[in-house]
PDB file of N, CA and C in Angstrom:
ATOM      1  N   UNK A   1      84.893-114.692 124.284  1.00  0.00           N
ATOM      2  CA  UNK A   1      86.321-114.449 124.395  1.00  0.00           C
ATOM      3  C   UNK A   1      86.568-112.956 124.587  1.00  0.00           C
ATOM      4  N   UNK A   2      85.869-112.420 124.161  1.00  0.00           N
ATOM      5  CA  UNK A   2      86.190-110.688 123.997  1.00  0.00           C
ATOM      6  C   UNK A   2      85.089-110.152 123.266  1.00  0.00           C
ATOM      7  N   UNK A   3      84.899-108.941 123.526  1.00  0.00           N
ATOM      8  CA  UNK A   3      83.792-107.710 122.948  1.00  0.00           C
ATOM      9  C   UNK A   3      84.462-106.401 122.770  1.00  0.00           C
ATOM     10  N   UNK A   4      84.302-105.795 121.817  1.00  0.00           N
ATOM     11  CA  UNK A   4      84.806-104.326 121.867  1.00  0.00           C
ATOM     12  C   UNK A   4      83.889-103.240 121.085  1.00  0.00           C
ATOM     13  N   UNK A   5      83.454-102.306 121.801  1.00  0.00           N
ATOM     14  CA  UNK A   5      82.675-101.248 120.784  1.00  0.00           C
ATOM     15  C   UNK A   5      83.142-100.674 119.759  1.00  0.00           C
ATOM     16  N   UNK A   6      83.598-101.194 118.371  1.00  0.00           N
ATOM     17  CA  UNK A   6      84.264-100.292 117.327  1.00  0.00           C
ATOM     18  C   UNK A   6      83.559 -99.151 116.762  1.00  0.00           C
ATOM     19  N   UNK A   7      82.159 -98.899 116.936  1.00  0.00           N
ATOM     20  CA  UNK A   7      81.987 -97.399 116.388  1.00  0.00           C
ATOM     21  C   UNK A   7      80.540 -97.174 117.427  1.00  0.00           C
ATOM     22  N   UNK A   8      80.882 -95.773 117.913  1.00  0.00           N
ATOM     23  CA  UNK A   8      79.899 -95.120 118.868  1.00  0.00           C
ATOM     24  C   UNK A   8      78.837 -94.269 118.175  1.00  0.00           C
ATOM     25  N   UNK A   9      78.009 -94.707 117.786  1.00  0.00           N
ATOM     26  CA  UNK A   9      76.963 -93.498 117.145  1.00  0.00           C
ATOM     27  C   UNK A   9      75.943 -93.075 118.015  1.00  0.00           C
ATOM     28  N   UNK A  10      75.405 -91.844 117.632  1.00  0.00           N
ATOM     29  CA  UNK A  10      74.074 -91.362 118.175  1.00  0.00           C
ATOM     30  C   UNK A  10      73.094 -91.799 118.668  1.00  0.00           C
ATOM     31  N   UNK A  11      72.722 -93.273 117.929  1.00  0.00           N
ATOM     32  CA  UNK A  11      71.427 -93.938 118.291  1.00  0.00           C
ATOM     33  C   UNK A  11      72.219 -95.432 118.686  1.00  0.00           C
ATOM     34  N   UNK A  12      73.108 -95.941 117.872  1.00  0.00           N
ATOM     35  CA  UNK A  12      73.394 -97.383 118.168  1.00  0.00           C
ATOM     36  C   UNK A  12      74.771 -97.482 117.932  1.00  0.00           C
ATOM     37  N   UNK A  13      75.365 -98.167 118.460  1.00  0.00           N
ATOM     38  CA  UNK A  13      76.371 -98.163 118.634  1.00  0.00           C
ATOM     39  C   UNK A  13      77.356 -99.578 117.530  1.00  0.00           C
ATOM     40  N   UNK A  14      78.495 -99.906 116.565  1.00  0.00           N
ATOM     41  CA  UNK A  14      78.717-101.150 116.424  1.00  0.00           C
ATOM     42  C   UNK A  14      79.809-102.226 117.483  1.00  0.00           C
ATOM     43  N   UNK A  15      79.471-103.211 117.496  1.00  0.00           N
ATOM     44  CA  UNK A  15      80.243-103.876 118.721  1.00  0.00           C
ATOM     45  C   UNK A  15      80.498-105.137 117.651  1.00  0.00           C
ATOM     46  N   UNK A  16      81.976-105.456 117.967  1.00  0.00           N
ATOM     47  CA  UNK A  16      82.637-106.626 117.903  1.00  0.00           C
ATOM     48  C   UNK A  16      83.021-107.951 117.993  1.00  0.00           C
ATOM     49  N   UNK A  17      82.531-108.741 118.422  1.00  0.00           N
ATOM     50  CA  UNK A  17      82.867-110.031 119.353  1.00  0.00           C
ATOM     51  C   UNK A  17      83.565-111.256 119.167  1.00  0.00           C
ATOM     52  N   UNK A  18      84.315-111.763 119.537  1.00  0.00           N
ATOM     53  CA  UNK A  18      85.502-112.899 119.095  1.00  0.00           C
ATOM     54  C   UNK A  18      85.049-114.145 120.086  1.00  0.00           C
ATOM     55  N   UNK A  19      84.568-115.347 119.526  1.00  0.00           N
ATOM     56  CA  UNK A  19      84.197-116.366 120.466  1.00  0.00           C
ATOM     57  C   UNK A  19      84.568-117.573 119.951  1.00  0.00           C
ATOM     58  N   UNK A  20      83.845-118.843 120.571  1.00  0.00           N
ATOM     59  CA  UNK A  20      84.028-119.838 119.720  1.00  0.00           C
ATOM     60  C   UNK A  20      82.681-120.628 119.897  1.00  0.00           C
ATOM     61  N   UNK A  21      82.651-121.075 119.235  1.00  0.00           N
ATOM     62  CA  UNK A  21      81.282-122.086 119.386  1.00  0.00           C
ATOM     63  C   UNK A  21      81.377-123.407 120.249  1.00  0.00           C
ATOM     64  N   UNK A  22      82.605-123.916 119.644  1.00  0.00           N
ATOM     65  CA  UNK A  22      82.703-125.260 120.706  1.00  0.00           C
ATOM     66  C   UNK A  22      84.612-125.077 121.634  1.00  0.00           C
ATOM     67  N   UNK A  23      84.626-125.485 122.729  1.00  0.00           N
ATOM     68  CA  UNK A  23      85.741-125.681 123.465  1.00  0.00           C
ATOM     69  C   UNK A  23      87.446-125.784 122.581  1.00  0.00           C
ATOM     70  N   UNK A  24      86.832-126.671 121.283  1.00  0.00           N
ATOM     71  CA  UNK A  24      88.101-126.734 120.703  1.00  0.00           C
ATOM     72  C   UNK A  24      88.019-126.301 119.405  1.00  0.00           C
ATOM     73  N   UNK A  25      86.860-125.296 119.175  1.00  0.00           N
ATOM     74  CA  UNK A  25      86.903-124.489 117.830  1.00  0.00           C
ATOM     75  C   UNK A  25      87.536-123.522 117.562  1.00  0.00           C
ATOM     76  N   UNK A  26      87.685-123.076 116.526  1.00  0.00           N
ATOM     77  CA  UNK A  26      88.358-121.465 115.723  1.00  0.00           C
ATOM     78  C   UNK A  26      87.772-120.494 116.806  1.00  0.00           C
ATOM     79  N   UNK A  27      88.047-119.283 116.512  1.00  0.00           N
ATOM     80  CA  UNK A  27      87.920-117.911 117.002  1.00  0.00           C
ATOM     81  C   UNK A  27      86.647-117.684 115.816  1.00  0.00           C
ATOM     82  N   UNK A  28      85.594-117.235 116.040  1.00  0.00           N
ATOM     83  CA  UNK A  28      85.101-116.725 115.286  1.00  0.00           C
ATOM     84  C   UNK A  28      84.995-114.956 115.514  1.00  0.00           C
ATOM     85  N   UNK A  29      84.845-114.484 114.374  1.00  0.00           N
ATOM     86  CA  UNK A  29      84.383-112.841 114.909  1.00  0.00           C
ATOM     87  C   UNK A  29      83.340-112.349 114.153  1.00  0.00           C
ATOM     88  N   UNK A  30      82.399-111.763 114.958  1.00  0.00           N
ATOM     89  CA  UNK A  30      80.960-111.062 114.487  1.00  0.00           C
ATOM     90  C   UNK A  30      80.992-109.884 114.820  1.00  0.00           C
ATOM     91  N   UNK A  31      80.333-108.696 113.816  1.00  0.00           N
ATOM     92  CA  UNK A  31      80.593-107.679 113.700  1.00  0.00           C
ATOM     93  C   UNK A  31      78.662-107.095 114.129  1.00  0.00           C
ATOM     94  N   UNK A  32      78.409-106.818 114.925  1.00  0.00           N
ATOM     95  CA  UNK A  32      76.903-106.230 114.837  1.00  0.00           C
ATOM     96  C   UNK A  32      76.362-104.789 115.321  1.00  0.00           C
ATOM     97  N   UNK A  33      75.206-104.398 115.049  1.00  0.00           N
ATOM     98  CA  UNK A  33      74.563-103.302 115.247  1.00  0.00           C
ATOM     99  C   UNK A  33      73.974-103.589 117.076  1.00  0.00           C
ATOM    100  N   UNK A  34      74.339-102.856 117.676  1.00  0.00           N
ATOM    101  CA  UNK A  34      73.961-102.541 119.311  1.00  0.00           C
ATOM    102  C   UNK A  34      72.820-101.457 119.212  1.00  0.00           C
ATOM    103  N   UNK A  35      71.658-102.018 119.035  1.00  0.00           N
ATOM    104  CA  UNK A  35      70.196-101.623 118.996  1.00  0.00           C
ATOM    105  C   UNK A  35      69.855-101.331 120.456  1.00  0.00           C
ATOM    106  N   UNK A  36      69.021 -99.548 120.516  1.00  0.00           N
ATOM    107  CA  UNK A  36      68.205-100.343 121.714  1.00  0.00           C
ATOM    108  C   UNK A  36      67.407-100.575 121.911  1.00  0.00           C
ATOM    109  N   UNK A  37      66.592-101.008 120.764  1.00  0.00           N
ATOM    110  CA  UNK A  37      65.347-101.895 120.056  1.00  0.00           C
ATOM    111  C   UNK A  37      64.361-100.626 119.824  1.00  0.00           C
ATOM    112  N   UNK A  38      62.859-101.395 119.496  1.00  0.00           N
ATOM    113  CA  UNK A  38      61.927-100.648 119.112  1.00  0.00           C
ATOM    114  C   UNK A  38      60.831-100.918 119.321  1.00  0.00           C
ATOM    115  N   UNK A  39      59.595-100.258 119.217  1.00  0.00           N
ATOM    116  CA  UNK A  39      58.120-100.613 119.345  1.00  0.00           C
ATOM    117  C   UNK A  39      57.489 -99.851 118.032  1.00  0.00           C
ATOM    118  N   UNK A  40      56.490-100.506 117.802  1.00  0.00           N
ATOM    119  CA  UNK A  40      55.408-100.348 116.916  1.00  0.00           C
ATOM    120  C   UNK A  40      54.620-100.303 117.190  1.00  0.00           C
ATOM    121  N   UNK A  41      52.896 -99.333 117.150  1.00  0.00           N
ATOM    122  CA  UNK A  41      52.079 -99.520 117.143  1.00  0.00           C
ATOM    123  C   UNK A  41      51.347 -99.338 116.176  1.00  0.00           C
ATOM    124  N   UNK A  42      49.753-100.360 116.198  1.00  0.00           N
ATOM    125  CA  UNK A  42      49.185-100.411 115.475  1.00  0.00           C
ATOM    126  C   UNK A  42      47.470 -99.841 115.578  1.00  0.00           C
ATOM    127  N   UNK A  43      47.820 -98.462 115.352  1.00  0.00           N
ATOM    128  CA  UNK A  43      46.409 -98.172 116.212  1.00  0.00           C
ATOM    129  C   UNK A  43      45.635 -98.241 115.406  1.00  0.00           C
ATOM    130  N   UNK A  44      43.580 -99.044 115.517  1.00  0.00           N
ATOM    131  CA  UNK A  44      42.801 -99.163 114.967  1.00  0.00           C
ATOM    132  C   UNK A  44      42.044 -98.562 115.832  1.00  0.00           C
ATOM    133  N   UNK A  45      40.870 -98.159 115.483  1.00  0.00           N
ATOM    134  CA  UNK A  45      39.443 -97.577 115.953  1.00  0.00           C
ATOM    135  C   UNK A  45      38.280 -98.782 116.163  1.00  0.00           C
ATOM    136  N   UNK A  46      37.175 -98.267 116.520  1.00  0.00           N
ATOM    137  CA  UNK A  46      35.955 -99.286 116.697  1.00  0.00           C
ATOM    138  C   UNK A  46      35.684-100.013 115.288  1.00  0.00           C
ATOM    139  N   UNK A  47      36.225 -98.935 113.933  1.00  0.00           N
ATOM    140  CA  UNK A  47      35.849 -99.154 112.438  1.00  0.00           C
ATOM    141  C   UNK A  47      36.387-100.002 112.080  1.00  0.00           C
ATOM    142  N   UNK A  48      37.953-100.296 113.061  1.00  0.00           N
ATOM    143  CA  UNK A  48      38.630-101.234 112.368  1.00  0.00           C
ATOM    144  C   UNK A  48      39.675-100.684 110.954  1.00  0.00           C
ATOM    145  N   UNK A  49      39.896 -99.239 111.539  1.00  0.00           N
ATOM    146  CA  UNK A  49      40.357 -98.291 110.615  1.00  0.00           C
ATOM    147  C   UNK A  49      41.569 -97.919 111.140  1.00  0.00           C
ATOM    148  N   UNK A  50      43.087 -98.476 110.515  1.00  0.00           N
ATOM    149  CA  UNK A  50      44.522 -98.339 111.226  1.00  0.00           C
ATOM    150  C   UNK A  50      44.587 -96.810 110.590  1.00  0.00           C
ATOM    151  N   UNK A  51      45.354 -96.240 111.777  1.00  0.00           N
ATOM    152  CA  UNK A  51      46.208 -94.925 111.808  1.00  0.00           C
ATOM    153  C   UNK A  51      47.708 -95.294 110.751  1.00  0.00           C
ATOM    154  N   UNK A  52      48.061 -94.227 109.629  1.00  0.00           N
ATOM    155  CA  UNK A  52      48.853 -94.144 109.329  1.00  0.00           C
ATOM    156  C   UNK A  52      49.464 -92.565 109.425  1.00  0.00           C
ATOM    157  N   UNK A  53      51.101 -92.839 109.555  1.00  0.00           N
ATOM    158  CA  UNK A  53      51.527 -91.601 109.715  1.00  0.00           C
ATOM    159  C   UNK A  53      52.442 -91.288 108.255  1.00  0.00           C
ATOM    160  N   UNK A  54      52.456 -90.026 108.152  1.00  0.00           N
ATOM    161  CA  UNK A  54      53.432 -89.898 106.552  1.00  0.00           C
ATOM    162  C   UNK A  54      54.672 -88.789 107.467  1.00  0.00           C
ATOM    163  N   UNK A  55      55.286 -89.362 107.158  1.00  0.00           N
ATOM    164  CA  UNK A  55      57.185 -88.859 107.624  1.00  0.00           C
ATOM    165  C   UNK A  55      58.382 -89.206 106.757  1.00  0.00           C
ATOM    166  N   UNK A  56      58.956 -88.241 106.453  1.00  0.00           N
ATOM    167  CA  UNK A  56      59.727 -87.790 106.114  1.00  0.00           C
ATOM    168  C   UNK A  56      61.399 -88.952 106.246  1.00  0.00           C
ATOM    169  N   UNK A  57      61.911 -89.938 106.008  1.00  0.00           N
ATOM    170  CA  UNK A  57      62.641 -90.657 105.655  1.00  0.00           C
ATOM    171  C   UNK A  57      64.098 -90.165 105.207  1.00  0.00           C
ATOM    172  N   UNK A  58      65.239 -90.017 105.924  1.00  0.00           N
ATOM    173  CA  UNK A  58      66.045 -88.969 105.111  1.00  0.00           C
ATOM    174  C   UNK A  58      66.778 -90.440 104.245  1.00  0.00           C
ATOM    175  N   UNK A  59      66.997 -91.622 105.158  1.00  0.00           N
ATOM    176  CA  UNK A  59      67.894 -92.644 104.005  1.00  0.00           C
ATOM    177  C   UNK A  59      67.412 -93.050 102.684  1.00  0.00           C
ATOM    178  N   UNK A  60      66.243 -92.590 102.628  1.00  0.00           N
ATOM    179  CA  UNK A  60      65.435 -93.051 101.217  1.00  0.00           C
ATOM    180  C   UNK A  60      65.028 -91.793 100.592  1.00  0.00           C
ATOM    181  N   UNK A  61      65.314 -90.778 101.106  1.00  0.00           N
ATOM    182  CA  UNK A  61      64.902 -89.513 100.712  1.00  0.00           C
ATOM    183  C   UNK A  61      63.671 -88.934 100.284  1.00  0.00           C
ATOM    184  N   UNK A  62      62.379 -89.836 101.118  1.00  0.00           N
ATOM    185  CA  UNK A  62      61.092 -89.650 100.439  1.00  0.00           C
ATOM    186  C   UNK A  62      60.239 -89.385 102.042  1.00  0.00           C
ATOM    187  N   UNK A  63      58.683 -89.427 101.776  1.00  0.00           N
ATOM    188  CA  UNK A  63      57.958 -89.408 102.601  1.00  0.00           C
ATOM    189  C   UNK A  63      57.643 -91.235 102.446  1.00  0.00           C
ATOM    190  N   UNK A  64      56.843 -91.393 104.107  1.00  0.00           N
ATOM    191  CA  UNK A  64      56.635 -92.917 103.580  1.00  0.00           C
ATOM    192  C   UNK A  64      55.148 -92.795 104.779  1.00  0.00           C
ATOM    193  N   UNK A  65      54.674 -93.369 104.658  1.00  0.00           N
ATOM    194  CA  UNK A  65      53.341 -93.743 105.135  1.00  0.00           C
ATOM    195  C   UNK A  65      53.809 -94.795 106.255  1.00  0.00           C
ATOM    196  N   UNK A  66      53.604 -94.728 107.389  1.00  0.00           N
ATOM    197  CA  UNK A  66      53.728 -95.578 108.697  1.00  0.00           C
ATOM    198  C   UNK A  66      52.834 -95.813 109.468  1.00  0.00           C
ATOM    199  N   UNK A  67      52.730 -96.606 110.215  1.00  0.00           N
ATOM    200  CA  UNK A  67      52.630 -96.716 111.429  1.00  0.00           C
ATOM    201  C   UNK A  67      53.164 -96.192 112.902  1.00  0.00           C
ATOM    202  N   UNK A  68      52.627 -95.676 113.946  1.00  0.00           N
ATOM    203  CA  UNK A  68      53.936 -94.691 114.556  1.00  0.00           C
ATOM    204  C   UNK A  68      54.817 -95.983 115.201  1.00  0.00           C
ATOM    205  N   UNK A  69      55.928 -95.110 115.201  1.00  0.00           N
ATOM    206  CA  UNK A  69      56.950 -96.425 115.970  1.00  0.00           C
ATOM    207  C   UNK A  69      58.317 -95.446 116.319  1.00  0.00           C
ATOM    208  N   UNK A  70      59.100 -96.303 116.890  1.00  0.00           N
ATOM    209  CA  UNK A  70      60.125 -95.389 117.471  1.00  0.00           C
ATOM    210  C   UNK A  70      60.919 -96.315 118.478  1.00  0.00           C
ATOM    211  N   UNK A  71      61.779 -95.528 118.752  1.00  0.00           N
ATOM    212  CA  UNK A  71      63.024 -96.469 119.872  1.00  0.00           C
ATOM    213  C   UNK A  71      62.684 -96.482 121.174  1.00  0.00           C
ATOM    214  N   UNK A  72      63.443 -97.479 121.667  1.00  0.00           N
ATOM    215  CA  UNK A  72      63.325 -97.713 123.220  1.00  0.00           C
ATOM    216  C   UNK A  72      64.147 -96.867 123.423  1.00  0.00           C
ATOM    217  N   UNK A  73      64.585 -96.037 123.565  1.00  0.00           N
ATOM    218  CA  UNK A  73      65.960 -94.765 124.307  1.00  0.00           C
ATOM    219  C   UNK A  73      65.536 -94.565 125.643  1.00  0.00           C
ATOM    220  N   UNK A  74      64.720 -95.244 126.359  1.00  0.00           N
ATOM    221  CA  UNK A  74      64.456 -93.954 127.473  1.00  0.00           C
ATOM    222  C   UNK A  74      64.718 -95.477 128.775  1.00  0.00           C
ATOM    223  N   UNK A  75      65.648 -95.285 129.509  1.00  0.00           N
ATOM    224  CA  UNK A  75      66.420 -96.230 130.487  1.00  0.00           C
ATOM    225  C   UNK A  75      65.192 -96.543 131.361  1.00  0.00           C
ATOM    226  N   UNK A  76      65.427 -97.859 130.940  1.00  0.00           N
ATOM    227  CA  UNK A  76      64.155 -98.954 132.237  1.00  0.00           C
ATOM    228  C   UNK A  76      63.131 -98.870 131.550  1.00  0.00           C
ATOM    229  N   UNK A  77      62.797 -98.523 130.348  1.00  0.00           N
ATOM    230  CA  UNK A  77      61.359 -98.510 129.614  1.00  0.00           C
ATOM    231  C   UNK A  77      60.830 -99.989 128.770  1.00  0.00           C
ATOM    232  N   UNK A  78      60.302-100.246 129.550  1.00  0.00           N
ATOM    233  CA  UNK A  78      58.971-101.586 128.610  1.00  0.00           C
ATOM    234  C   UNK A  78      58.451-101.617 127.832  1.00  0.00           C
ATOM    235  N   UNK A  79      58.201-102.776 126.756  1.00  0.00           N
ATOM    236  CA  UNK A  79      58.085-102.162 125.309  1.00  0.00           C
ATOM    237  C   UNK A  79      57.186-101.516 125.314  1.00  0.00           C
ATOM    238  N   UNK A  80      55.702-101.856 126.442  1.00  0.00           N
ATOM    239  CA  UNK A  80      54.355-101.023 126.418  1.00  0.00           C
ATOM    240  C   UNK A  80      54.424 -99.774 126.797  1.00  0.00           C
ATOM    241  N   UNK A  81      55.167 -99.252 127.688  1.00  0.00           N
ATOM    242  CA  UNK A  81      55.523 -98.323 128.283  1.00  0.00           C
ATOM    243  C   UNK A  81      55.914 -97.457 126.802  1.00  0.00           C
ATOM    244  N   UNK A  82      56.623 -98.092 126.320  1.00  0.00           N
ATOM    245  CA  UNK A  82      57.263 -97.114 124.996  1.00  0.00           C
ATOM    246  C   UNK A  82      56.374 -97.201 123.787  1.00  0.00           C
ATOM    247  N   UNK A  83      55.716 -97.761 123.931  1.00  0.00           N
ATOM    248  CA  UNK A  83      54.665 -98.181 122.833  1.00  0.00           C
ATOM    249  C   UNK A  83      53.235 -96.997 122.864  1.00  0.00           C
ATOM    250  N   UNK A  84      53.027 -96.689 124.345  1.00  0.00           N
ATOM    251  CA  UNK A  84      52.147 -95.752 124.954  1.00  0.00           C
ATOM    252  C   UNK A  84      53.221 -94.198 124.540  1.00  0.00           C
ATOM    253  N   UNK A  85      53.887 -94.323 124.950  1.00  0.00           N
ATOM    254  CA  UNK A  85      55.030 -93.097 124.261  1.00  0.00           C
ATOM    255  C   UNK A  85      54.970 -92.640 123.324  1.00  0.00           C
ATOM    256  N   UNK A  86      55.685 -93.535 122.423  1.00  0.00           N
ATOM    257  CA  UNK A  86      55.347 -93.295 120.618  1.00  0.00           C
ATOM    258  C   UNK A  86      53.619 -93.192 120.252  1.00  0.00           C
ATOM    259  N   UNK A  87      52.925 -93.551 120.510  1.00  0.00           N
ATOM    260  CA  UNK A  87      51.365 -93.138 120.188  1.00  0.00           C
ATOM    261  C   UNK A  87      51.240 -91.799 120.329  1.00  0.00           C
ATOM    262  N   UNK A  88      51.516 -91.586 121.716  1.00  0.00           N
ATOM    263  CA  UNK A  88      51.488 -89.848 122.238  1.00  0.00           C
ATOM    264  C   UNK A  88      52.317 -89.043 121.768  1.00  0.00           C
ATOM    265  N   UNK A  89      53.278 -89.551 121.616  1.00  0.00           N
ATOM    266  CA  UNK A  89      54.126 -88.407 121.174  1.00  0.00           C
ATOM    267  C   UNK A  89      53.898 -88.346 119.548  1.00  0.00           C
ATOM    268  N   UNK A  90      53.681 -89.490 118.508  1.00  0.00           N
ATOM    269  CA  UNK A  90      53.750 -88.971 117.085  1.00  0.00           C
ATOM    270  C   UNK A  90      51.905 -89.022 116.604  1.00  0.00           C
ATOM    271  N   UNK A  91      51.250 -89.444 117.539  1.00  0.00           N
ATOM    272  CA  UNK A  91      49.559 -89.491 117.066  1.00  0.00           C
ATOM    273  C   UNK A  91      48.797 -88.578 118.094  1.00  0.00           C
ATOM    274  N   UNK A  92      49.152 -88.098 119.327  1.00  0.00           N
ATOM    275  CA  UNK A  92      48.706 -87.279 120.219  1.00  0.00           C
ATOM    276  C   UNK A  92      47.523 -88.016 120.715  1.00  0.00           C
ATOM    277  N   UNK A  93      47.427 -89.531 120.824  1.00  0.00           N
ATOM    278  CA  UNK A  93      46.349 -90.338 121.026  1.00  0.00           C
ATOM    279  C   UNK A  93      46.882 -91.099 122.508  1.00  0.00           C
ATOM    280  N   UNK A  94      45.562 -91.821 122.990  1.00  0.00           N
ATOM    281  CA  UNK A  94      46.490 -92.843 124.333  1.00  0.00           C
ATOM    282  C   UNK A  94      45.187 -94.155 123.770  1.00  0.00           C
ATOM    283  N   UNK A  95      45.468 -95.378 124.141  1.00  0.00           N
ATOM    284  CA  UNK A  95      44.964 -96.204 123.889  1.00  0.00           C
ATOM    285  C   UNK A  95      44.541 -96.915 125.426  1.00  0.00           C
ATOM    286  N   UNK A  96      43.116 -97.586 124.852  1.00  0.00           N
ATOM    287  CA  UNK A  96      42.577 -98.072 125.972  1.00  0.00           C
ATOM    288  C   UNK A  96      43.174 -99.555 125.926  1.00  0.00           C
ATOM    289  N   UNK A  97      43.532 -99.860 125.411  1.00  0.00           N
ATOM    290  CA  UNK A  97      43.702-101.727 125.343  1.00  0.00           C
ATOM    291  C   UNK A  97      44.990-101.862 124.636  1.00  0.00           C
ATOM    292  N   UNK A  98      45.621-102.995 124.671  1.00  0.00           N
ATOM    293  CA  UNK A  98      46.981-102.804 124.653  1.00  0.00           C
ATOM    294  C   UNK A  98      46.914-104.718 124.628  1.00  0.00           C
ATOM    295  N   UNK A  99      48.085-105.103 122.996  1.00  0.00           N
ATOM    296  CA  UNK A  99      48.005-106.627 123.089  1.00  0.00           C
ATOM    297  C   UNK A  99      49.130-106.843 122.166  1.00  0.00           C
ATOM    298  N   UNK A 100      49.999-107.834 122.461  1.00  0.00           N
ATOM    299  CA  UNK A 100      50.771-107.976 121.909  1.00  0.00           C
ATOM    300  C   UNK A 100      50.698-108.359 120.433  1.00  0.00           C
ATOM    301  N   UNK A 101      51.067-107.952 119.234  1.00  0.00           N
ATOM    302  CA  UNK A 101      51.035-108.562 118.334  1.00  0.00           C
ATOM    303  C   UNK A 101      52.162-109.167 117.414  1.00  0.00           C
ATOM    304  N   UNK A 102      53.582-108.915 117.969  1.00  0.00           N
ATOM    305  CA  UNK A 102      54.673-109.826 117.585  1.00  0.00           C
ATOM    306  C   UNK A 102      55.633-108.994 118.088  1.00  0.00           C
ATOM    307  N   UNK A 103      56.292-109.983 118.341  1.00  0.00           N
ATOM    308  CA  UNK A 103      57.990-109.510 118.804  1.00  0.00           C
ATOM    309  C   UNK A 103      58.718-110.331 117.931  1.00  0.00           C
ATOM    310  N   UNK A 104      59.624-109.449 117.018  1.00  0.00           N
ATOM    311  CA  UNK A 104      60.283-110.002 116.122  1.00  0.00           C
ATOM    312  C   UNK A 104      61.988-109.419 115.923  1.00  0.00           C
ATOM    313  N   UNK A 105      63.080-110.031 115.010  1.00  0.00           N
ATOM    314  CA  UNK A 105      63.866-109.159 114.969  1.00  0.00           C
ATOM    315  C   UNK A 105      64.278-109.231 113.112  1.00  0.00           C
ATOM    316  N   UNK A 106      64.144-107.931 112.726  1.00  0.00           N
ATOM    317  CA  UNK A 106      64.337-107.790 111.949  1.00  0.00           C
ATOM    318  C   UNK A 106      65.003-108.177 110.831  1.00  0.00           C
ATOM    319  N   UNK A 107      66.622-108.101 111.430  1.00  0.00           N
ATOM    320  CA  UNK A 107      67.123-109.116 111.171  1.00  0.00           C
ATOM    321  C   UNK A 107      68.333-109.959 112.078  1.00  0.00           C
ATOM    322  N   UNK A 108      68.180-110.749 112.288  1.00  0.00           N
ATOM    323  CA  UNK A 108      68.387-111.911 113.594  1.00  0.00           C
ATOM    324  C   UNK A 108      70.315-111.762 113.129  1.00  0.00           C
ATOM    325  N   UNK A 109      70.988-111.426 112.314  1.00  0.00           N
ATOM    326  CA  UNK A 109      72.540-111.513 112.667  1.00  0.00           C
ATOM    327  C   UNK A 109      72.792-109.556 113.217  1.00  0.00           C
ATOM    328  N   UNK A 110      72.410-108.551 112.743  1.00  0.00           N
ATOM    329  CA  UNK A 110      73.040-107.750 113.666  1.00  0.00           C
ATOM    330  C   UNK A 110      72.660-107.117 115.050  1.00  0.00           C
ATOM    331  N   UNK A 111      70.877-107.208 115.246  1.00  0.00           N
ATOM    332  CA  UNK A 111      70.904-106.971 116.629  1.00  0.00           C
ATOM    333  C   UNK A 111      70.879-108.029 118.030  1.00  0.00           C
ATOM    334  N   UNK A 112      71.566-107.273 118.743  1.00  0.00           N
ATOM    335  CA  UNK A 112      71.847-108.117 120.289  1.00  0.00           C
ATOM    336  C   UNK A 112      70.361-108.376 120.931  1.00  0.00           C
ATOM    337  N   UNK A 113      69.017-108.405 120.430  1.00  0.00           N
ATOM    338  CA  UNK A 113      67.835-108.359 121.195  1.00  0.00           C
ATOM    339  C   UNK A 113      66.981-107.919 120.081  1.00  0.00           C
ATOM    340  N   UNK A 114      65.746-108.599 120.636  1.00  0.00           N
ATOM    341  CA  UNK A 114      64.522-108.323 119.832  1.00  0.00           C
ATOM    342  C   UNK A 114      64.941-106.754 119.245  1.00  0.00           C
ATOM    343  N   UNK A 115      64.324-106.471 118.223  1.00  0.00           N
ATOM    344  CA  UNK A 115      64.242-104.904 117.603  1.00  0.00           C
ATOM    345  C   UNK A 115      63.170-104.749 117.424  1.00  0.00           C
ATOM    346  N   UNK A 116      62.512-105.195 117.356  1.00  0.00           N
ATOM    347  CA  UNK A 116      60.753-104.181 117.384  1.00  0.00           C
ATOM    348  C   UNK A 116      60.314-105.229 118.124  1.00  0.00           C
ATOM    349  N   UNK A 117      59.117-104.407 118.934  1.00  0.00           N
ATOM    350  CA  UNK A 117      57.584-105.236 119.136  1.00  0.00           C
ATOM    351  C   UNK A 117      57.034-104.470 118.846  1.00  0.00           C
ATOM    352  N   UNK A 118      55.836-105.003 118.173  1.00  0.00           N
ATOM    353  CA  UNK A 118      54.215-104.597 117.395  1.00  0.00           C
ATOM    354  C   UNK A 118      53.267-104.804 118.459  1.00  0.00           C
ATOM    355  N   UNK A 119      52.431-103.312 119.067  1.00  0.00           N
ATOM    356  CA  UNK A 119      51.051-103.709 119.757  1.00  0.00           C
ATOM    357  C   UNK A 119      50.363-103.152 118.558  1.00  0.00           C
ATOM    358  N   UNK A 120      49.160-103.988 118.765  1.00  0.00           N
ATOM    359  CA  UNK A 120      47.660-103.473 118.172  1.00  0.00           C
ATOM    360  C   UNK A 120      47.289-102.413 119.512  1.00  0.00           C
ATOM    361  N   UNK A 121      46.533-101.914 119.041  1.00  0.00           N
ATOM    362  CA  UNK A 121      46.456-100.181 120.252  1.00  0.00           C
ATOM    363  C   UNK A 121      44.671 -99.891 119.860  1.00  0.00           C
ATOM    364  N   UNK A 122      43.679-100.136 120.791  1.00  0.00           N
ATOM    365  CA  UNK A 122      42.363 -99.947 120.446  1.00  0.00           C
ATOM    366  C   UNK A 122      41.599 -98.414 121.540  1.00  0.00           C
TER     367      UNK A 122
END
């Protein structure tokens, strides 16, 4: 029935939407987070030894031990494409092999699209 962007932020934006489910139902309205998703990688070695990264968290106000990962921001980019990105840019590594290991969404009522995919990275 209608969409409207009610708040524009930096990274994601919130959007509005008024619909109905069936022809002769109510108006419903959903309020969600406009993601522009994410990738994860999971880089292991021949040892079978995952890379963790420690960064700095400002909503929890701590350091936290990760995995590198990061947003899709960059227009026309594939999750592998961004997945090869985030490796290089937060591990200074490139990976020879590349496999999907889940596409999931975090949580399924506020984003419009998958929010992460996970490669394993060898």
């Amino acid at each position: 029935m209608s969409s409207r962007t009610v708040y524009e932020g930096r990274i994601w934006d919130v959007v509005s939407d008024s619909f109905q489910l069936h022809d002769d139902g109510d108006p419903l309205v959903r309020d969600y987070v406009d993601h522009p998703g994410a990738v994860a990688v999971l880089p292991m070695n021949d040892a079978g030894e995952v890379l963790l990264i420690k960064q700095y968290r400002h909503p929890v106000g701590m350091d936290l031990w990760e995995i590198p990962a990061g947003l899709l921001d960059v227009e026309g980019e594939d999750f592998v494409a961004g997945a090869a990105r985030e490796l290089a840019e937060e591990a200074d590594l490139i990976a020879g092999q590349w496999n999907v290991l889940a596409d999931f969404f975090n949580s399924p009522g506020p984003p419009a699209r998958p929010s992460a995919s996970t490669w394993p990275a060898a």
